[in-house]
PDB file of N, CA and C in Angstrom:
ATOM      1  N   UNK A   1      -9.560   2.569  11.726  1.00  0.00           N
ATOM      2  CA  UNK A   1      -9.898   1.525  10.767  1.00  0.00           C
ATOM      3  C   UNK A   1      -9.589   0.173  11.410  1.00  0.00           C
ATOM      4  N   UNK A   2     -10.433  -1.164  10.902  1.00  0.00           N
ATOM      5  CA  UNK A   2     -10.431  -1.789  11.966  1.00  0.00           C
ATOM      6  C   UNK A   2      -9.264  -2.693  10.856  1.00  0.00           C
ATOM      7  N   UNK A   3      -8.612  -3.846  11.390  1.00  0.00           N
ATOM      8  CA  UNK A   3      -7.463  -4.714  10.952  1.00  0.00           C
ATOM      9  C   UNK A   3      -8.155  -5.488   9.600  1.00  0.00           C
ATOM     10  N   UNK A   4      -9.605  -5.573   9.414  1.00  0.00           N
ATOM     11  CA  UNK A   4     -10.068  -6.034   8.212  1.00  0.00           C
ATOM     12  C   UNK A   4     -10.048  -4.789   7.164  1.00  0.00           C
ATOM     13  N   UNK A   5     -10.515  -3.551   7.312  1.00  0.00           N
ATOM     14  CA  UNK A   5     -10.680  -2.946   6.611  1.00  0.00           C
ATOM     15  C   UNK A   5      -9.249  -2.369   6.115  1.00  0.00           C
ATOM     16  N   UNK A   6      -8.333  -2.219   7.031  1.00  0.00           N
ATOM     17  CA  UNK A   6      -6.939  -2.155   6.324  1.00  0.00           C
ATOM     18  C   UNK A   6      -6.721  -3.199   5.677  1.00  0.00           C
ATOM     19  N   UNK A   7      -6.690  -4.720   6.287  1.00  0.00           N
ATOM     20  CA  UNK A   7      -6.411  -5.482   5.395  1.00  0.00           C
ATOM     21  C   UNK A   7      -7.236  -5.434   3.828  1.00  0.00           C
ATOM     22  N   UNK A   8      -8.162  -5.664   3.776  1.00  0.00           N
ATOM     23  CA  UNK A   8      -9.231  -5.156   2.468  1.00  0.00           C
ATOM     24  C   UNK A   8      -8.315  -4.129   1.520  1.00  0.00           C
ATOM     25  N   UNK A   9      -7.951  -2.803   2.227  1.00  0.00           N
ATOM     26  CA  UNK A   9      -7.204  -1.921   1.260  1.00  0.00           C
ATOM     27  C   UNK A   9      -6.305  -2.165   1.074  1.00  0.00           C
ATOM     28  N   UNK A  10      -5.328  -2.883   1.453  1.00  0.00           N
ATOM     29  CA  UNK A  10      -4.073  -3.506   1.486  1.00  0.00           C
ATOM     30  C   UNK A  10      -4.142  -4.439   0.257  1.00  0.00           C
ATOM     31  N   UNK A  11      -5.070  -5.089   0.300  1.00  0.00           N
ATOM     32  CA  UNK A  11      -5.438  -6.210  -0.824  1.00  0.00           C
ATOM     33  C   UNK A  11      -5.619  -5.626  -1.862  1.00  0.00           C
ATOM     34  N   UNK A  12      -6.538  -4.905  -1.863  1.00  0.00           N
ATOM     35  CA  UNK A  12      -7.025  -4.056  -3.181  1.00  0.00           C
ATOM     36  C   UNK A  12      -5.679  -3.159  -4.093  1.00  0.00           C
ATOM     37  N   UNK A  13      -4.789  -2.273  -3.274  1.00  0.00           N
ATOM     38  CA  UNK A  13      -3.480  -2.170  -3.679  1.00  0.00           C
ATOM     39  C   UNK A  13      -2.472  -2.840  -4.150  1.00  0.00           C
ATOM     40  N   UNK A  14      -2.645  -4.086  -3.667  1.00  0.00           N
ATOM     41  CA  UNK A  14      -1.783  -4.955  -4.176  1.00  0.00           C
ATOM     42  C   UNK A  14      -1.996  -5.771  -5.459  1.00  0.00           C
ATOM     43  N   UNK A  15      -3.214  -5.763  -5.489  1.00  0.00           N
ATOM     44  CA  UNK A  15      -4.288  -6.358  -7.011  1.00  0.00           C
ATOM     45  C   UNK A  15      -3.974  -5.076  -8.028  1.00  0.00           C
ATOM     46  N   UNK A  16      -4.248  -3.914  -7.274  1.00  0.00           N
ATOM     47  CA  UNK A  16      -4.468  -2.675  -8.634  1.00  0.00           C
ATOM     48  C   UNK A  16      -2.860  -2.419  -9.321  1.00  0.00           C
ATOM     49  N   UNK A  17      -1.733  -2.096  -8.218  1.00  0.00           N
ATOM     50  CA  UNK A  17      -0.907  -1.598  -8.946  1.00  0.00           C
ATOM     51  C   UNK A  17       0.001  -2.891  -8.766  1.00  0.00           C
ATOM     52  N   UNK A  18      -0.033  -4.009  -8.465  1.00  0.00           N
ATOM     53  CA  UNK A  18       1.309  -5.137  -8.493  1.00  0.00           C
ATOM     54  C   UNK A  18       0.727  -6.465  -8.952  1.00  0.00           C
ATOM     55  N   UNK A  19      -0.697  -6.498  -9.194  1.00  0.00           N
ATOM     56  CA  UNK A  19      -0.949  -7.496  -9.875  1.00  0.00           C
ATOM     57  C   UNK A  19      -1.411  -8.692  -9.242  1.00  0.00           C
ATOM     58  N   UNK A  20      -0.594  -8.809  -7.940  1.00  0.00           N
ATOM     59  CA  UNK A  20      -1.451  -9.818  -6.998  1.00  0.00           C
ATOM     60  C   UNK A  20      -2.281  -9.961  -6.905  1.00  0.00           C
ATOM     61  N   UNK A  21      -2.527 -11.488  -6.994  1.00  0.00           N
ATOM     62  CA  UNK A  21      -3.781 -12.659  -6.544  1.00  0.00           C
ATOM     63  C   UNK A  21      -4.117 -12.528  -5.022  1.00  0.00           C
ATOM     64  N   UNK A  22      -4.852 -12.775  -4.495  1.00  0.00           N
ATOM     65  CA  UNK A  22      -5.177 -12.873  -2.801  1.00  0.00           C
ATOM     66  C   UNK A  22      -3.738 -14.024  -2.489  1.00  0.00           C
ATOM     67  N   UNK A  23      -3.966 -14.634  -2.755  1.00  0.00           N
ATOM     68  CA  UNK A  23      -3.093 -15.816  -2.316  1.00  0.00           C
ATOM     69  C   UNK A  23      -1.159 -14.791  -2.189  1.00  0.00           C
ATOM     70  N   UNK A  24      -0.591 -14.695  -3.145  1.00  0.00           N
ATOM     71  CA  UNK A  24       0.262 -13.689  -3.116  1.00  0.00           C
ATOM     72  C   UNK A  24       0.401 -12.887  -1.900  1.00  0.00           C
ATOM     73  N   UNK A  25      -0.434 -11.963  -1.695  1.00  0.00           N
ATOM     74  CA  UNK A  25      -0.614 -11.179  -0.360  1.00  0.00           C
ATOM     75  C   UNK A  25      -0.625 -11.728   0.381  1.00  0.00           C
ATOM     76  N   UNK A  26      -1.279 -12.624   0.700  1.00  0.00           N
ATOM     77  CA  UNK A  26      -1.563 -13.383   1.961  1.00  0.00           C
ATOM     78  C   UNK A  26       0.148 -13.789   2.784  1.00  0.00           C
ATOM     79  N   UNK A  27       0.484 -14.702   1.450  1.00  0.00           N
ATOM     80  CA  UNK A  27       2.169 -14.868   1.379  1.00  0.00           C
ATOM     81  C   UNK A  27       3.467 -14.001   1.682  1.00  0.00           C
ATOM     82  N   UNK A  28       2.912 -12.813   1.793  1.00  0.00           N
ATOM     83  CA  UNK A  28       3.574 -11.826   1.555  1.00  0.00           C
ATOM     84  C   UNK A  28       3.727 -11.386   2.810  1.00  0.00           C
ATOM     85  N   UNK A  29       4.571 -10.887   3.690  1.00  0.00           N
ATOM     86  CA  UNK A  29       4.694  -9.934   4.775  1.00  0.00           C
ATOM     87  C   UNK A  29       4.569  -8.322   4.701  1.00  0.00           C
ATOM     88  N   UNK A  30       3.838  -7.280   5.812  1.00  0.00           N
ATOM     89  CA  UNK A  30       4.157  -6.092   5.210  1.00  0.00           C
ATOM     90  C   UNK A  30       5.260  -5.558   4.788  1.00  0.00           C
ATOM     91  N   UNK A  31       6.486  -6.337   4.770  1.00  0.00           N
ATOM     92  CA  UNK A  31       7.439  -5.617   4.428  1.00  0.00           C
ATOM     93  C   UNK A  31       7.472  -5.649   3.150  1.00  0.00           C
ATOM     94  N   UNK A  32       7.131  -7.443   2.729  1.00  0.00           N
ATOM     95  CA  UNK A  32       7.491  -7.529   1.388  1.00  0.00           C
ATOM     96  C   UNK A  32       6.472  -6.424   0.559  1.00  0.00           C
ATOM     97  N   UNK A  33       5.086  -6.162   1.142  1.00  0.00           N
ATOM     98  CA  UNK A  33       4.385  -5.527   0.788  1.00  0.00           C
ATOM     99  C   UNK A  33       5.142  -3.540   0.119  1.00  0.00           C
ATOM    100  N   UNK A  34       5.284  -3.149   1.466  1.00  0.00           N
ATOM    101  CA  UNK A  34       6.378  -1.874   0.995  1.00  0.00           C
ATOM    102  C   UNK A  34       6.733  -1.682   0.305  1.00  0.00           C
ATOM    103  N   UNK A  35       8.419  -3.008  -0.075  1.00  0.00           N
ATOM    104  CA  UNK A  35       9.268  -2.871  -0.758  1.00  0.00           C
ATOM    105  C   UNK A  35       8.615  -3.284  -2.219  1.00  0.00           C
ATOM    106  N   UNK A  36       7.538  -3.929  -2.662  1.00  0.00           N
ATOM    107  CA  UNK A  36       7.428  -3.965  -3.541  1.00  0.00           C
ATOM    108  C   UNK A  36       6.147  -2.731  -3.886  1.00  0.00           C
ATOM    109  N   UNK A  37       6.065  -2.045  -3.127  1.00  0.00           N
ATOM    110  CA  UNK A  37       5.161  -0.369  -3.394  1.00  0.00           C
ATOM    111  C   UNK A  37       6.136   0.282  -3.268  1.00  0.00           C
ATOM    112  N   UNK A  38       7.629   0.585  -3.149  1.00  0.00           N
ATOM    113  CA  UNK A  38       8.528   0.726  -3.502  1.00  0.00           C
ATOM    114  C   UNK A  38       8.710   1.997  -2.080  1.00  0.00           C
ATOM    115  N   UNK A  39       7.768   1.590  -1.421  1.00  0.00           N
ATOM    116  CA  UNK A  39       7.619   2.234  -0.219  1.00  0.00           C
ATOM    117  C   UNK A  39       8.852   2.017   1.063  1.00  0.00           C
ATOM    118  N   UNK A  40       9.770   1.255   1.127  1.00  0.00           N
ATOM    119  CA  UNK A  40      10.715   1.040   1.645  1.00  0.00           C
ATOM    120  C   UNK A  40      12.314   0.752   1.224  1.00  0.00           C
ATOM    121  N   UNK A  41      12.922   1.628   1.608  1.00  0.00           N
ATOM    122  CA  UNK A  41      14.469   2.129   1.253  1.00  0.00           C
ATOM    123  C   UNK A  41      15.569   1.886   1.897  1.00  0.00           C
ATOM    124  N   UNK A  42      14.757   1.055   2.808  1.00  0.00           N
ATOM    125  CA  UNK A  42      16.018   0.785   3.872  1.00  0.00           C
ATOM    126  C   UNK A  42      16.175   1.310   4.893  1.00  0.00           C
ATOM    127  N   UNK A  43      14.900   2.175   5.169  1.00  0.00           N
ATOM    128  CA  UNK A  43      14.846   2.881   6.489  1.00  0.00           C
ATOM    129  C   UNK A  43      15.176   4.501   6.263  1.00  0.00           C
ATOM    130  N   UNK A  44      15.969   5.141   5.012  1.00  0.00           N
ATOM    131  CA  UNK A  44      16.189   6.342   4.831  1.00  0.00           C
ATOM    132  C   UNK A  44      15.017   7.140   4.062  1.00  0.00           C
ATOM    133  N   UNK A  45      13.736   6.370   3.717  1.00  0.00           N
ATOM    134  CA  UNK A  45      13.310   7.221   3.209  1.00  0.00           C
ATOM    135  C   UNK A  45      12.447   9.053   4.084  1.00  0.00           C
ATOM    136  N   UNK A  46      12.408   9.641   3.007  1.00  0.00           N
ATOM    137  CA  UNK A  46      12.523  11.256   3.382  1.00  0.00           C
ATOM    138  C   UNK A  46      10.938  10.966   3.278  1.00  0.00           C
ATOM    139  N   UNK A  47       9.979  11.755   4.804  1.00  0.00           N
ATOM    140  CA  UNK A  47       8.858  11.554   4.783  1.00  0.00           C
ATOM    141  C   UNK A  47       8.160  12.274   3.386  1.00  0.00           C
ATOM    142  N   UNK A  48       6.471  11.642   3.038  1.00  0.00           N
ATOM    143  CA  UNK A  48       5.927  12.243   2.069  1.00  0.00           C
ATOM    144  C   UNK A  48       5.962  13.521   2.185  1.00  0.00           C
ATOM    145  N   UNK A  49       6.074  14.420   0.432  1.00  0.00           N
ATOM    146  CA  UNK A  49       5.449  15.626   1.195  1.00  0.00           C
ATOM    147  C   UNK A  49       4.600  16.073  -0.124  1.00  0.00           C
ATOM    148  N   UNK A  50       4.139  17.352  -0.135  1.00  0.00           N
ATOM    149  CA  UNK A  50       2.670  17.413  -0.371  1.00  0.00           C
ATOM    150  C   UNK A  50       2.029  17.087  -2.085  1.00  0.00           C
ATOM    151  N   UNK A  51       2.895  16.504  -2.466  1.00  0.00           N
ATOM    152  CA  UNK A  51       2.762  16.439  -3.899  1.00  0.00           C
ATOM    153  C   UNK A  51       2.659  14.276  -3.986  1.00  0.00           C
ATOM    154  N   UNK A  52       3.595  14.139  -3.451  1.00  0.00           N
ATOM    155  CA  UNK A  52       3.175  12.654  -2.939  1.00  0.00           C
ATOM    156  C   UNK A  52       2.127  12.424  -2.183  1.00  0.00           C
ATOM    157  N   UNK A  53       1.529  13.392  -1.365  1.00  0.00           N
ATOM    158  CA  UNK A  53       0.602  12.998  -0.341  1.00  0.00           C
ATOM    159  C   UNK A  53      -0.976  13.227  -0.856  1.00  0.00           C
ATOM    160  N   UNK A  54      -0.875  14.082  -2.449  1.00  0.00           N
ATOM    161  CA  UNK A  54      -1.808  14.627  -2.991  1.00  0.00           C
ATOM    162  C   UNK A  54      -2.251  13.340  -4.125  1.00  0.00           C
ATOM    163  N   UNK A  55      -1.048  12.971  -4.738  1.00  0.00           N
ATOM    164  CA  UNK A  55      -1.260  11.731  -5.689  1.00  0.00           C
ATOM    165  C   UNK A  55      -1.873  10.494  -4.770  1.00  0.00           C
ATOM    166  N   UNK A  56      -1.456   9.937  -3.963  1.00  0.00           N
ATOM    167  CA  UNK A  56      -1.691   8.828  -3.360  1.00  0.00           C
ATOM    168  C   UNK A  56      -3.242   9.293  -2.593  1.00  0.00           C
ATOM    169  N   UNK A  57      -3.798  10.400  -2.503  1.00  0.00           N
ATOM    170  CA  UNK A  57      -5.049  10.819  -1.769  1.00  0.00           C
ATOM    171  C   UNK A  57      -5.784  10.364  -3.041  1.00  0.00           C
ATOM    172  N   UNK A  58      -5.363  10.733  -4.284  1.00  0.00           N
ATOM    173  CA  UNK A  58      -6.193  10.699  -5.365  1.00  0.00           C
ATOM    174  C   UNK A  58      -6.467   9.750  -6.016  1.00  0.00           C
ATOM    175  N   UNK A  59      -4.971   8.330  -5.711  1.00  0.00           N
ATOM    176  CA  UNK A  59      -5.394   7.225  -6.299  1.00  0.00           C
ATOM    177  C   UNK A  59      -6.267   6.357  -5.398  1.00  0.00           C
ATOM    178  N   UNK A  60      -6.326   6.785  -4.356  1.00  0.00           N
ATOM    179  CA  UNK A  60      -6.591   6.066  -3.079  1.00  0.00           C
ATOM    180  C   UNK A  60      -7.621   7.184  -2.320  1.00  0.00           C
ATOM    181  N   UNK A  61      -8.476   7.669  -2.298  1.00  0.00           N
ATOM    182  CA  UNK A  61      -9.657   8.408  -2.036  1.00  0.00           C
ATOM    183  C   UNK A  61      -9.822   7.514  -0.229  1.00  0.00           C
ATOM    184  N   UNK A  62     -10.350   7.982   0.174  1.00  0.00           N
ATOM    185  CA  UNK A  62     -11.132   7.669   1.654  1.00  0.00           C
ATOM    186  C   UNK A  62     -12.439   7.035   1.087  1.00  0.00           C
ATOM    187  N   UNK A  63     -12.967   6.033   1.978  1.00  0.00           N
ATOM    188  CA  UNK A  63     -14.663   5.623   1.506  1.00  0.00           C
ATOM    189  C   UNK A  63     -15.421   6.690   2.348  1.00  0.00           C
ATOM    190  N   UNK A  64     -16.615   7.031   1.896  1.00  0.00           N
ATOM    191  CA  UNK A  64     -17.525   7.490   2.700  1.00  0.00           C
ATOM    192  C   UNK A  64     -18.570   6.790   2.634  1.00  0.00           C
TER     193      UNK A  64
END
């Protein structure tokens, strides 16, 4: 995926479940990004496994 099209989904995540404006994101670093997808713990988090990896496939589909 090229650095726009992540960025694009990156954006779109951040609009759907946190509410952010473009501007917000933009502002934002990936970290702040993470921690507020609650995706970062401080470095201990325990990798996904298949029940997390099944929800997030489903809210978040692949484009074809």
């Amino acid at each position: 995926m090229s650095f726009a099209g992540a960025a694009a989904r990156a954006v779109r995540v951040a609009a759907a479940l946190l509410g952010w404006r473009p501007e917000d994101f933009w502002a934002a670093t990936p970290a702040d990004l993470r921690l507020a997808l609650g995706l970062d713990d401080g470095g201990d988090a325990a990798p996904a496994d298949a029940a997390m990896m099944a929800r997030l496939m489903e809210a978040f589909p692949d484009e074809r």
